[in-house]
C-alpha atoms as a PDB file:
ATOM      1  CA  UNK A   1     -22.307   5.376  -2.935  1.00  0.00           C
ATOM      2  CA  UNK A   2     -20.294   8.020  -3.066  1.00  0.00           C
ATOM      3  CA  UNK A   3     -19.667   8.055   0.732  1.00  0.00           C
ATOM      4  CA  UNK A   4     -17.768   4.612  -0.129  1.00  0.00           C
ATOM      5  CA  UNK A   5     -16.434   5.475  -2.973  1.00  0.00           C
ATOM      6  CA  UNK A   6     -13.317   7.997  -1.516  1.00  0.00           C
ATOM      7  CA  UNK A   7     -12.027   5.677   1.060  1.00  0.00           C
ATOM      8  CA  UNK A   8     -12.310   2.022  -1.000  1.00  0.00           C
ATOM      9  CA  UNK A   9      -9.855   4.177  -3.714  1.00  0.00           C
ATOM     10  CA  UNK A  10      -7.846   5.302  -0.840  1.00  0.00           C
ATOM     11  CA  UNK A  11      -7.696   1.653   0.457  1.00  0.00           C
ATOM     12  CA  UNK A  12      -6.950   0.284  -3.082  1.00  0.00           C
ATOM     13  CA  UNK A  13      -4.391   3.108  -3.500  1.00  0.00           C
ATOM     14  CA  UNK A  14      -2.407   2.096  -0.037  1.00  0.00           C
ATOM     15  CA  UNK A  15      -2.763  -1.859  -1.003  1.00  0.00           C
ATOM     16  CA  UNK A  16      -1.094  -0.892  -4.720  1.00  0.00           C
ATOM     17  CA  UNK A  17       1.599   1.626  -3.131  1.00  0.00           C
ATOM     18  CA  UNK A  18       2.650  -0.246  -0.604  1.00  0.00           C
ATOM     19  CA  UNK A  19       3.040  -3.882  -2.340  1.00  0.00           C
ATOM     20  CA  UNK A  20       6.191  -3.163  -3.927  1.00  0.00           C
ATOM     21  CA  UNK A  21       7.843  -1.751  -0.801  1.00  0.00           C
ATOM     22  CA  UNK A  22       7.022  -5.082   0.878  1.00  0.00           C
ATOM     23  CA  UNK A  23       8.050  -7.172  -1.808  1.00  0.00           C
ATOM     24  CA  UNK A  24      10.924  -5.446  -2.427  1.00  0.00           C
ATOM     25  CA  UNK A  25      11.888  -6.393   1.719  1.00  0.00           C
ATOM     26  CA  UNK A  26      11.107  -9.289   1.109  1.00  0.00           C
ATOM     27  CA  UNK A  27      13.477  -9.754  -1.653  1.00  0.00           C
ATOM     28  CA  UNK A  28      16.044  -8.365  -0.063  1.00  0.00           C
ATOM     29  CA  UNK A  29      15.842 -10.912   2.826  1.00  0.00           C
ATOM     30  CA  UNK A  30      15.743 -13.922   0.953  1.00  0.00           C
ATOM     31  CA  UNK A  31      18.698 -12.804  -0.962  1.00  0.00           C
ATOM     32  CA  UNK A  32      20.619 -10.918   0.913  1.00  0.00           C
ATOM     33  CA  UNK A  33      23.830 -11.594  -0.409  1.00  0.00           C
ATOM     34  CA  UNK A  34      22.880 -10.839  -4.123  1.00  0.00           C
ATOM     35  CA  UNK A  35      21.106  -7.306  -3.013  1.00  0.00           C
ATOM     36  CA  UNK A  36      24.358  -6.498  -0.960  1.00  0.00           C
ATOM     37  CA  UNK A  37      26.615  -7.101  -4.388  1.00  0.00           C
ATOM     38  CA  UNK A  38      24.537  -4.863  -6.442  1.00  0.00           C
ATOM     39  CA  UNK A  39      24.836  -2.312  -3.605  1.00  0.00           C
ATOM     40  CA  UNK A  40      28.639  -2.900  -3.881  1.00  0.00           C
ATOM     41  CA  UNK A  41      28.648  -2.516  -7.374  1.00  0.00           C
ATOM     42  CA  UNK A  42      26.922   0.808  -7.135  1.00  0.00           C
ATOM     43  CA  UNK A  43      29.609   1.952  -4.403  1.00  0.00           C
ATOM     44  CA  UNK A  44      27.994   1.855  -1.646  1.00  0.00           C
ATOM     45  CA  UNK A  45      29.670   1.924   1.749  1.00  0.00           C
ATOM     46  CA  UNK A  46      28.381   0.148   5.069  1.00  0.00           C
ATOM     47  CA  UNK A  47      26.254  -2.426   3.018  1.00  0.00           C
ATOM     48  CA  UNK A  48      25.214  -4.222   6.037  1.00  0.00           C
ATOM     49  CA  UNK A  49      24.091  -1.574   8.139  1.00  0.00           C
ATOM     50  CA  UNK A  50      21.998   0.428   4.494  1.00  0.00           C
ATOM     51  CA  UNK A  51      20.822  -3.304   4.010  1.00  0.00           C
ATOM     52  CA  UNK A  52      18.875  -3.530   6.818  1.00  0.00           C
ATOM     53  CA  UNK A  53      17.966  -0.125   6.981  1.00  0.00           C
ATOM     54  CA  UNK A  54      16.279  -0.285   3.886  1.00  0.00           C
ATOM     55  CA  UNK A  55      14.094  -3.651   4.520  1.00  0.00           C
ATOM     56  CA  UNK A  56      13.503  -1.858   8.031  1.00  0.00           C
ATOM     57  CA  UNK A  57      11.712   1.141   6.361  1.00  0.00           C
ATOM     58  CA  UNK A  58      10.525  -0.943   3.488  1.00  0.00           C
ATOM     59  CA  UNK A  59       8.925  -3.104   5.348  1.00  0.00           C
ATOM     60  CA  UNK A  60       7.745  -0.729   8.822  1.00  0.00           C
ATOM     61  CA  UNK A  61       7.003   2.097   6.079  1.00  0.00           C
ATOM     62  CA  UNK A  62       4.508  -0.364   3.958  1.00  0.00           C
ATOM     63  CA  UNK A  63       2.887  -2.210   6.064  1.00  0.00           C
ATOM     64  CA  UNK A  64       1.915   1.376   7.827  1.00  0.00           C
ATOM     65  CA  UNK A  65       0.563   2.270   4.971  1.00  0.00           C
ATOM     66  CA  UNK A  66      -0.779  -0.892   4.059  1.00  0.00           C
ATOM     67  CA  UNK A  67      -2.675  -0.919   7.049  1.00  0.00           C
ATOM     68  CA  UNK A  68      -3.428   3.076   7.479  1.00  0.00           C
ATOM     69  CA  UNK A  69      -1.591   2.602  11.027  1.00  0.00           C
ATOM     70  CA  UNK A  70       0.293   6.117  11.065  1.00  0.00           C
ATOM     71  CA  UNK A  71       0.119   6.067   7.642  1.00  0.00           C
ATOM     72  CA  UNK A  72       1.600   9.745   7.437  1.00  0.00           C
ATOM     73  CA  UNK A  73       4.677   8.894   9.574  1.00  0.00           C
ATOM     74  CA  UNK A  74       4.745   5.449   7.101  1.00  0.00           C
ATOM     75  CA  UNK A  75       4.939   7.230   3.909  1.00  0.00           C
ATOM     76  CA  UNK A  76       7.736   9.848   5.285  1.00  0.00           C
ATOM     77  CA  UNK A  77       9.861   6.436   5.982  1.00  0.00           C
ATOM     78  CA  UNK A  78       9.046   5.091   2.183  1.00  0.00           C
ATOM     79  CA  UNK A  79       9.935   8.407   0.975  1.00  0.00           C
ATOM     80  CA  UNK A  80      13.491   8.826   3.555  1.00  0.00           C
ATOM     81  CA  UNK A  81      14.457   5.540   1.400  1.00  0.00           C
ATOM     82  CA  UNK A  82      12.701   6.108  -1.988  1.00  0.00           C
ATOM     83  CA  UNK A  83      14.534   9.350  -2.386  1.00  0.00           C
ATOM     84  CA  UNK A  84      18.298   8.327  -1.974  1.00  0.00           C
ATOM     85  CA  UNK A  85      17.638   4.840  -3.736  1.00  0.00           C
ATOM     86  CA  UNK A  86      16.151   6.104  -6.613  1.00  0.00           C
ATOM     87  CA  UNK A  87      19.513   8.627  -7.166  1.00  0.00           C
ATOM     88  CA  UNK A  88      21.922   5.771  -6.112  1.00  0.00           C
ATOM     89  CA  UNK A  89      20.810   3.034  -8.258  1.00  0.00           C
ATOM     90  CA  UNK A  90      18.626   4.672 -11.457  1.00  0.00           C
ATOM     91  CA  UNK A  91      20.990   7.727 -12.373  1.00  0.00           C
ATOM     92  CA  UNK A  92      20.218   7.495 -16.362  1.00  0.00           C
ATOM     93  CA  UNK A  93      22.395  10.280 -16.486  1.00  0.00           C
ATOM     94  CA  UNK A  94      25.378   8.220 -16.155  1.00  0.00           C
ATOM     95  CA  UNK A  95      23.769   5.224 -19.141  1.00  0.00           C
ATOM     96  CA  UNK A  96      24.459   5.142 -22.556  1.00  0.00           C
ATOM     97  CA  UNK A  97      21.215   3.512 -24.955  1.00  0.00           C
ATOM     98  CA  UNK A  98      18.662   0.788 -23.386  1.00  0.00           C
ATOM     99  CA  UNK A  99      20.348   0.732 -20.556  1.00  0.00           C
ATOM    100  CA  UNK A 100      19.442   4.770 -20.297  1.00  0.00           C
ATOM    101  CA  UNK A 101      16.319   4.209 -20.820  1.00  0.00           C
ATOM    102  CA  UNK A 102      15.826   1.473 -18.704  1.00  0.00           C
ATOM    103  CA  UNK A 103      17.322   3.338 -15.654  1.00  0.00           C
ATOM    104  CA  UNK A 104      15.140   6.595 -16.942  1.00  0.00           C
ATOM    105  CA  UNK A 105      11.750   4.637 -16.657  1.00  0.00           C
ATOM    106  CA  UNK A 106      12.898   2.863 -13.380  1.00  0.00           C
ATOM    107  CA  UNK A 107      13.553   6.822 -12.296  1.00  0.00           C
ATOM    108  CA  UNK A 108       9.912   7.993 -13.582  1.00  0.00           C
ATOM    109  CA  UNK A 109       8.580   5.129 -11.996  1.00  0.00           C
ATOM    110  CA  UNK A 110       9.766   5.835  -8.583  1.00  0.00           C
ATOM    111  CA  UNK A 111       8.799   9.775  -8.724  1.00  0.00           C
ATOM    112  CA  UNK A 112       5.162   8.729  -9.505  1.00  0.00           C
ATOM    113  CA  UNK A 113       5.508   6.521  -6.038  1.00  0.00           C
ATOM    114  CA  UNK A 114       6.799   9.443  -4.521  1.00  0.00           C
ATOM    115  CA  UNK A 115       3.809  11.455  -5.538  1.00  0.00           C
ATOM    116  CA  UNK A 116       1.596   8.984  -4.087  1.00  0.00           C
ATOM    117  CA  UNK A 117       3.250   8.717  -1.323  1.00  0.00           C
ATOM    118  CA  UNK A 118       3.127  12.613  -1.002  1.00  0.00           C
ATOM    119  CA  UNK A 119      -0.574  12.300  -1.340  1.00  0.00           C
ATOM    120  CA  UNK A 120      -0.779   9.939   1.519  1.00  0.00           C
ATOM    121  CA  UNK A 121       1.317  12.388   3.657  1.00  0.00           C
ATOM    122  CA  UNK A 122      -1.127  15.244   2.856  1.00  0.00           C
ATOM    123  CA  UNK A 123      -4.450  13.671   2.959  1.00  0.00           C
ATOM    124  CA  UNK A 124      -3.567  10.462   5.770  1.00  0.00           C
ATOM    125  CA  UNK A 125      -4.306   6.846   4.875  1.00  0.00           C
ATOM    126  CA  UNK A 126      -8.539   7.511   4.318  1.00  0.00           C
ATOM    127  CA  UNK A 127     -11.575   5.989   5.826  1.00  0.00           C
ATOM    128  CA  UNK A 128     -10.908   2.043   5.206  1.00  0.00           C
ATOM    129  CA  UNK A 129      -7.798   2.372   7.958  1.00  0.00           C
ATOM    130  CA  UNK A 130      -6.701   1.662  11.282  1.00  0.00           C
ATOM    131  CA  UNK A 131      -5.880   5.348  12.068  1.00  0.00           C
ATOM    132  CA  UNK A 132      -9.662   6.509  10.911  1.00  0.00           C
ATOM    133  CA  UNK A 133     -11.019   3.700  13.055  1.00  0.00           C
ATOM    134  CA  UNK A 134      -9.126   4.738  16.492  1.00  0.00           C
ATOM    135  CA  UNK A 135      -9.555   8.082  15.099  1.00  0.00           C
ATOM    136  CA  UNK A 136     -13.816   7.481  15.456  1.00  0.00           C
ATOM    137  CA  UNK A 137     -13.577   5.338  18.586  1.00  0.00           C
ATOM    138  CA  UNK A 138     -12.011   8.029  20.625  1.00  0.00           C
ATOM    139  CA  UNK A 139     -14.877  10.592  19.310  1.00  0.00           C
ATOM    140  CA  UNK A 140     -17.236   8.055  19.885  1.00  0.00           C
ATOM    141  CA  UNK A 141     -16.292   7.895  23.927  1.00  0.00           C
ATOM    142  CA  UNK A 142     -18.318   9.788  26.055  1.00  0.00           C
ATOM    143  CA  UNK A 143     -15.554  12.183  28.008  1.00  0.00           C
ATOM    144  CA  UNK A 144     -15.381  12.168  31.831  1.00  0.00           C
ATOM    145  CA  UNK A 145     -16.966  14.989  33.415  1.00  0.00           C
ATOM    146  CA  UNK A 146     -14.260  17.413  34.434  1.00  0.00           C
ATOM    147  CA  UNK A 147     -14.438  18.175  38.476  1.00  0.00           C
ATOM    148  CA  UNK A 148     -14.204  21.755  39.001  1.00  0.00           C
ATOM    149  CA  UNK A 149     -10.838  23.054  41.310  1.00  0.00           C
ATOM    150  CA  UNK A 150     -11.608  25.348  43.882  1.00  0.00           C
ATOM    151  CA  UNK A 151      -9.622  28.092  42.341  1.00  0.00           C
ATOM    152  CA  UNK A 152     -11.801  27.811  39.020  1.00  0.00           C
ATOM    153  CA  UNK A 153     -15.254  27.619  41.494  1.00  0.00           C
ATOM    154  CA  UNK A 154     -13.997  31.549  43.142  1.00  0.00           C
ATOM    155  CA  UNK A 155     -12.502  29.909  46.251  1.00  0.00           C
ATOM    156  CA  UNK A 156      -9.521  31.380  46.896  1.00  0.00           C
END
């Protein structure tokens, strides 16, 4: 059982981490116009071009880890756009009362992502995952027999 047990939690774990990124792209495309006002509002510059580079990393970045398909490289994208959005648009720091803590929990929230998203850079996306299964497949294959050159045979 336990031989199950590791990967189904990592599986689980990449299915729970990466379902907000996706529905946050999501979001974003079917309301682009509202997500590009609250950018505005926060100051941001270049709205179109941060737009889509967010629901291009939010959605490349989950569904690679979603699916454990370079799941390392897919959790370095989540984290290139957790880590900016997460100063841009829940900075406590500058709320006064509810809305402080509101923007403080939204913060917390986001650097427990980022620690599991650090955990799927260390340890790669687990057993249950498209990388493990190429991963077995190519150890699996029987490798050619190398042909020996005539330099490494002693002929000159």
């Amino acid at each position: 059982m336990a031989e199950y047990c590791s990967p189904l939690a990592a599986l689980c774990g990449r299915i729970l981490l990466s379902a907000i990124f996706l529905l946050s792209a999501f979001g974003k495309m079917m309301d682009w116009s509202g997500t590009a006002a609250g950018m505005e509002k926060h100051g941001m510059v270049a709205v179109p071009f941060f737009l889509a580079g967010a629901i291009a990393l939010e959605l490349g970045g989950g569904l690679s880890v979603l699916l454990g398909l370079k799941a390392r490289w897919g959790a370095v994208a989540l984290l290139v756009f957790i880590v900016p959005a997460t100063l841009i648009f829940h900075n406590f720091w500058a709320e006064d009362g509810a809305a402080r803590m509101n923007q403080m929990t939204n913060f917390m929230k986001n650097i427990a992502i980022m620690g599991g998203l650090l955990t799927v850079v260390a340890h790669g996306a687990g057993g249950f995952s498209i990388d493990n299964w190429r991963h077995s497949r190519s150890e699996a294959r029987p490798t050619a027999r190398r042909s020996i050159e005539p330099a490494e045979a002693g002929v000159p």
